[in-house]
Structure formats: C-alpha cells, structure tokens
Protein backbone atom coordinates (compact mmCIF):
# COMPACT_ATOMS: atom_id res chain seq x y z
CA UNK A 1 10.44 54.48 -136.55
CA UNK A 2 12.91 52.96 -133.97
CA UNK A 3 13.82 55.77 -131.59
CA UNK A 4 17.91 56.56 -131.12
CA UNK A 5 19.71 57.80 -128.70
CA UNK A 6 22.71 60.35 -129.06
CA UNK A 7 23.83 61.48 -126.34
CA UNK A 8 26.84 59.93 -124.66
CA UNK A 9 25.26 59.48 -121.45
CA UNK A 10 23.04 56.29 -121.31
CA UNK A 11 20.57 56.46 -118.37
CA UNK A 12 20.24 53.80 -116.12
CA UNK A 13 16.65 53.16 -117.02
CA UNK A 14 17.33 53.37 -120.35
CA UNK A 15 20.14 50.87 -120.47
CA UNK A 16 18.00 48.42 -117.77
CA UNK A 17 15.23 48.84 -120.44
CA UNK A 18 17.53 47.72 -123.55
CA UNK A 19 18.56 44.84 -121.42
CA UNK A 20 15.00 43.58 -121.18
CA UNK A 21 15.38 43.17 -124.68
CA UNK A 22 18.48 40.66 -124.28
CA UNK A 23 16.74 37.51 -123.71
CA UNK A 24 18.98 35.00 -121.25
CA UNK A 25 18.34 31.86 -119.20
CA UNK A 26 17.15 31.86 -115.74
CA UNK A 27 19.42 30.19 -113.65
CA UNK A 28 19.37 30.08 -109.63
CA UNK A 29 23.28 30.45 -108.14
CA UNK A 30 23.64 28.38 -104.95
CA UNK A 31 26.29 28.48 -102.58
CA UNK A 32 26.90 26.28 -99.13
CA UNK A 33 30.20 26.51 -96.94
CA UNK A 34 31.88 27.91 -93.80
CA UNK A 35 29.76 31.26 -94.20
CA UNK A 36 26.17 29.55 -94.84
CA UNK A 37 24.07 28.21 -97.34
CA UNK A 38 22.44 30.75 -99.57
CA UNK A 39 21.16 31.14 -103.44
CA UNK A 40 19.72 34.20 -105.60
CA UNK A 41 18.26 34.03 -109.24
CA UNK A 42 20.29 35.65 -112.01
CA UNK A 43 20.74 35.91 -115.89
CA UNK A 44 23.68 37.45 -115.82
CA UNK A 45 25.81 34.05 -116.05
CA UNK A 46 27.98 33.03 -119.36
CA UNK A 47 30.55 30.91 -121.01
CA UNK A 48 33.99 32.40 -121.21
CA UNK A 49 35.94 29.51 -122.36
CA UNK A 50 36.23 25.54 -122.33
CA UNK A 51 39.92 25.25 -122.01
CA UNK A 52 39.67 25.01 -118.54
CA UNK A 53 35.61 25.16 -118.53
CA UNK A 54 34.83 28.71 -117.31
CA UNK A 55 32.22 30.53 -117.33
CA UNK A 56 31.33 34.07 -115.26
CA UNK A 57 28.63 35.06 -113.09
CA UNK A 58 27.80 38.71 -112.12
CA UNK A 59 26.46 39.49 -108.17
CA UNK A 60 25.51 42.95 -107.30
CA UNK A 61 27.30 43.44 -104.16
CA UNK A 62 24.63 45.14 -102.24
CA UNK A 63 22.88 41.96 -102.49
CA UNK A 64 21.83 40.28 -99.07
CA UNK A 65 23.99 36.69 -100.22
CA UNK A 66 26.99 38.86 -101.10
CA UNK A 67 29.07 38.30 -98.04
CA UNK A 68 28.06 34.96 -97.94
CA UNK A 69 29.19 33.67 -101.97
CA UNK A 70 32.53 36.13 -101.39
CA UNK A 71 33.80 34.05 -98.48
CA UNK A 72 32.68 30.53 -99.71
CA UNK A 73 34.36 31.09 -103.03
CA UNK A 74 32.68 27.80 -104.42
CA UNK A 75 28.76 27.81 -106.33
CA UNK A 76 26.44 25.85 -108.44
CA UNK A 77 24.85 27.99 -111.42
CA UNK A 78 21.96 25.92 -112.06
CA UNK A 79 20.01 25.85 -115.34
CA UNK A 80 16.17 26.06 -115.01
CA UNK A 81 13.76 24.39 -116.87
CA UNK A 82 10.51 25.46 -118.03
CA UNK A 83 8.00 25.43 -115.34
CA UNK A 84 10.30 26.38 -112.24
CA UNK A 85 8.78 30.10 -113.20
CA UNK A 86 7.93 30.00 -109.33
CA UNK A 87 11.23 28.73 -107.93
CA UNK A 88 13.04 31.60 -109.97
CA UNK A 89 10.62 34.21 -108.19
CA UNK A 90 11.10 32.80 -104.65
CA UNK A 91 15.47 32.82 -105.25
CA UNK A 92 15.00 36.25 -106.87
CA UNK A 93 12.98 38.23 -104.26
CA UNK A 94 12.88 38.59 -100.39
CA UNK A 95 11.58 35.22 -99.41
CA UNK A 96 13.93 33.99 -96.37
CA UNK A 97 16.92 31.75 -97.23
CA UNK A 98 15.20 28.45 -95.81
CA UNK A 99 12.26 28.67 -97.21
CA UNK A 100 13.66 29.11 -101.02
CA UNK A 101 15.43 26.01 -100.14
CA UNK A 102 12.88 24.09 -99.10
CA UNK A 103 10.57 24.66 -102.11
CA UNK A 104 12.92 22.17 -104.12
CA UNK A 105 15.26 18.85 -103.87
CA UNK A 106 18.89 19.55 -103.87
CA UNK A 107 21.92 17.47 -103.91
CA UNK A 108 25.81 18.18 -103.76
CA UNK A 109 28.74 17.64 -105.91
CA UNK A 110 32.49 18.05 -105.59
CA UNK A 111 32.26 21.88 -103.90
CA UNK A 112 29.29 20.79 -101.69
CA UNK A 113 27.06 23.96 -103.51
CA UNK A 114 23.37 23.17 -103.44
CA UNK A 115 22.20 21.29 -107.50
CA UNK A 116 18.62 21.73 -107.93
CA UNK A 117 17.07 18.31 -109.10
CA UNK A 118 15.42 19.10 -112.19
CA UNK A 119 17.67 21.64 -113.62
CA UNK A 120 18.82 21.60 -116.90
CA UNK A 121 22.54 21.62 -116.53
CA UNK A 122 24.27 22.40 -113.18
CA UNK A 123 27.90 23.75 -113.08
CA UNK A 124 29.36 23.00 -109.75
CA UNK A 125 31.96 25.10 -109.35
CA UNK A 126 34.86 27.35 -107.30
CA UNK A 127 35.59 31.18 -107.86
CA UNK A 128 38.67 31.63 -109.44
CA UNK A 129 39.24 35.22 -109.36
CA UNK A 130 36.36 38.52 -108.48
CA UNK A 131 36.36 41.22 -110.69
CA UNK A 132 34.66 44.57 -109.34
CA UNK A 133 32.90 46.42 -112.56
CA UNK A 134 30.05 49.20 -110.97
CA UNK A 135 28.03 47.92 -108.67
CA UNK A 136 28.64 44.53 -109.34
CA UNK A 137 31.42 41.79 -108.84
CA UNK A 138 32.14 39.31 -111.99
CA UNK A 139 32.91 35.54 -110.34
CA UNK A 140 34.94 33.94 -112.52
CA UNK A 141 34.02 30.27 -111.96
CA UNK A 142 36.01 27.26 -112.76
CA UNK A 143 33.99 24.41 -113.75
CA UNK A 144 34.40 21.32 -111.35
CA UNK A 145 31.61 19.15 -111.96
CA UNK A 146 28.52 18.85 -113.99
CA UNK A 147 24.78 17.53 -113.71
CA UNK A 148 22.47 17.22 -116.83
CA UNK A 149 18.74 17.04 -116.39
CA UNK A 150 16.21 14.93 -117.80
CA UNK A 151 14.00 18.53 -119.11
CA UNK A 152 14.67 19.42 -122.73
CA UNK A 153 12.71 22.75 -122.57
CA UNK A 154 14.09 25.76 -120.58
CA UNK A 155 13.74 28.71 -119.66
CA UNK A 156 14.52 32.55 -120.50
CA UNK A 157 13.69 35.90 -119.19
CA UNK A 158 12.77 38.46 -122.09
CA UNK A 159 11.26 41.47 -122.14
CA UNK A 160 10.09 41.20 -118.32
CA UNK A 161 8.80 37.91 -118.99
CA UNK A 162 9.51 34.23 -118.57
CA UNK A 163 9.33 32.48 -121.94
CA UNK A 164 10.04 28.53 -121.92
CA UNK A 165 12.09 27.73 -125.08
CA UNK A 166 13.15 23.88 -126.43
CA UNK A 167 11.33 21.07 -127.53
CA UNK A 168 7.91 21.61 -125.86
CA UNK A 169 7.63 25.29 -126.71
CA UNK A 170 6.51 25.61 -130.15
C-alpha cells in the first residue's frame, strides 16, 4: 500500500526523497567571464518557451560558483551523454574548479561559456532575469547559440542513480 501524507507540512527529507523519484537529465552549467570560469552539475534545468528559446536553470545560492554565475550573467547548460557518469560527479562535488575543467575538452560560443565536447545539446546562453524562490535563484536563460552532439544516448539521474536512456540503452 503506497504510504500518504496529510499533513500540510512537507519535510524537507520527505520532499528531497519524492524528488528522487522525478527522473531528469544530468547536465553540467558552465560559466566564464569578468568574475572567473566556473561550472556545477544540476538537474534542475528546463524549457520554458521557444518564442524567444528560454529555458530556466535553478542555483542554490549557498553554492561555492554562486557569486561567480550572478556577476557573469551568461552560461552554457550542457547536456550529458551516457558515460560522462564521472564528469557529472567531479562538477557536482568539491573537486577544485581547474581540475573539473581539465577532465574534458571545451570550446566557446557566442557568450564565451565553457561547451563540453561530447555533450548532447549545449545551450549557450545569457541570464535574462534571477528569480529568488527559498534557497535557490531561478536563471532565466535566453538561448543564444546551440551545439548538438554526435551521442544519441543520455543521461538521467533517478532514484539516486545515473540511468543512460536513448538508443543504446535497451
């Protein structure tokens, strides 16, 4: 029997444990400019609209690359592909800024935000407008250029876990 909850208060460990149970893609945010070069792994990233391309990412402002993506105002949500499992983990923990970037090739668009070679789709792009929600700030990101990658099979977090999904997952 699937257990309910009724009271009006959601805990946070409930809600972060419901959330495991979203699955999303994996995507590493990059950033370079007058305040640095710096990058962080997130799932929180989606479409809002086409009409001009848009689409949001969310960046806990107690994160170590917050001051540095707030005054560049310009990023690169890039698209993993199955089997950068590792490159996810190095962007999404405590490894020092030059070493994540060194672990991959990069290149540069119209903003000058790091693309990851390999990626599935990259979506160079400047910050529109910041919305503050909790703990976090929503970047709404206008779309300035994109990169497609050769990989057809990508990659999701769910339930904890990476999971590659596409053509070569089955």
């Amino acid at each position: 029997m699937a257990e309910t909850l009724n009271d009006p208060t959601v805990e946070k460990h409930q809600f972060r444990d419901a959330m495991s149970r979203l699955g999303a893609a994996v995507n590493i945010i990059t950033t370079d400019g007058p305040a640095g070069r710096a990058g962080f792994t997130a799932s929180a990233v989606c479409s809002v609209t086409d009409s001009p391309p848009t689409l949001l990412v969310c960046l806990n402002r107690s994160a170590s690359v917050y001051e540095v993506f707030r005054e560049n105002m310009q990023l690169c949500v890039n698209t993993l592909a199955a089997g950068h499992e590792s490159l996810s983990g190095l962007f999404g923990g405590k490894t020092p800024m030059a070493e994540r970037f060194i672990a991959a090739d990069w290149t540069t668009q119209v903003t000058g935000s790091p693309i990851l070679s390999g990626a599935l789709a990259s979506f160079d792009c400047t910050v529109s407008q910041i919305v503050s929600v909790g703990t976090h700030d929503i970047l709404v990101c206008k779309t300035r250029a994109l990169v497609f990658g050769d990989s057809r099979s990508g990659l999701i977090y769910f339930d904890r876990r990476y999971h590659p999904v596409g053509e070569h997952s089955f």
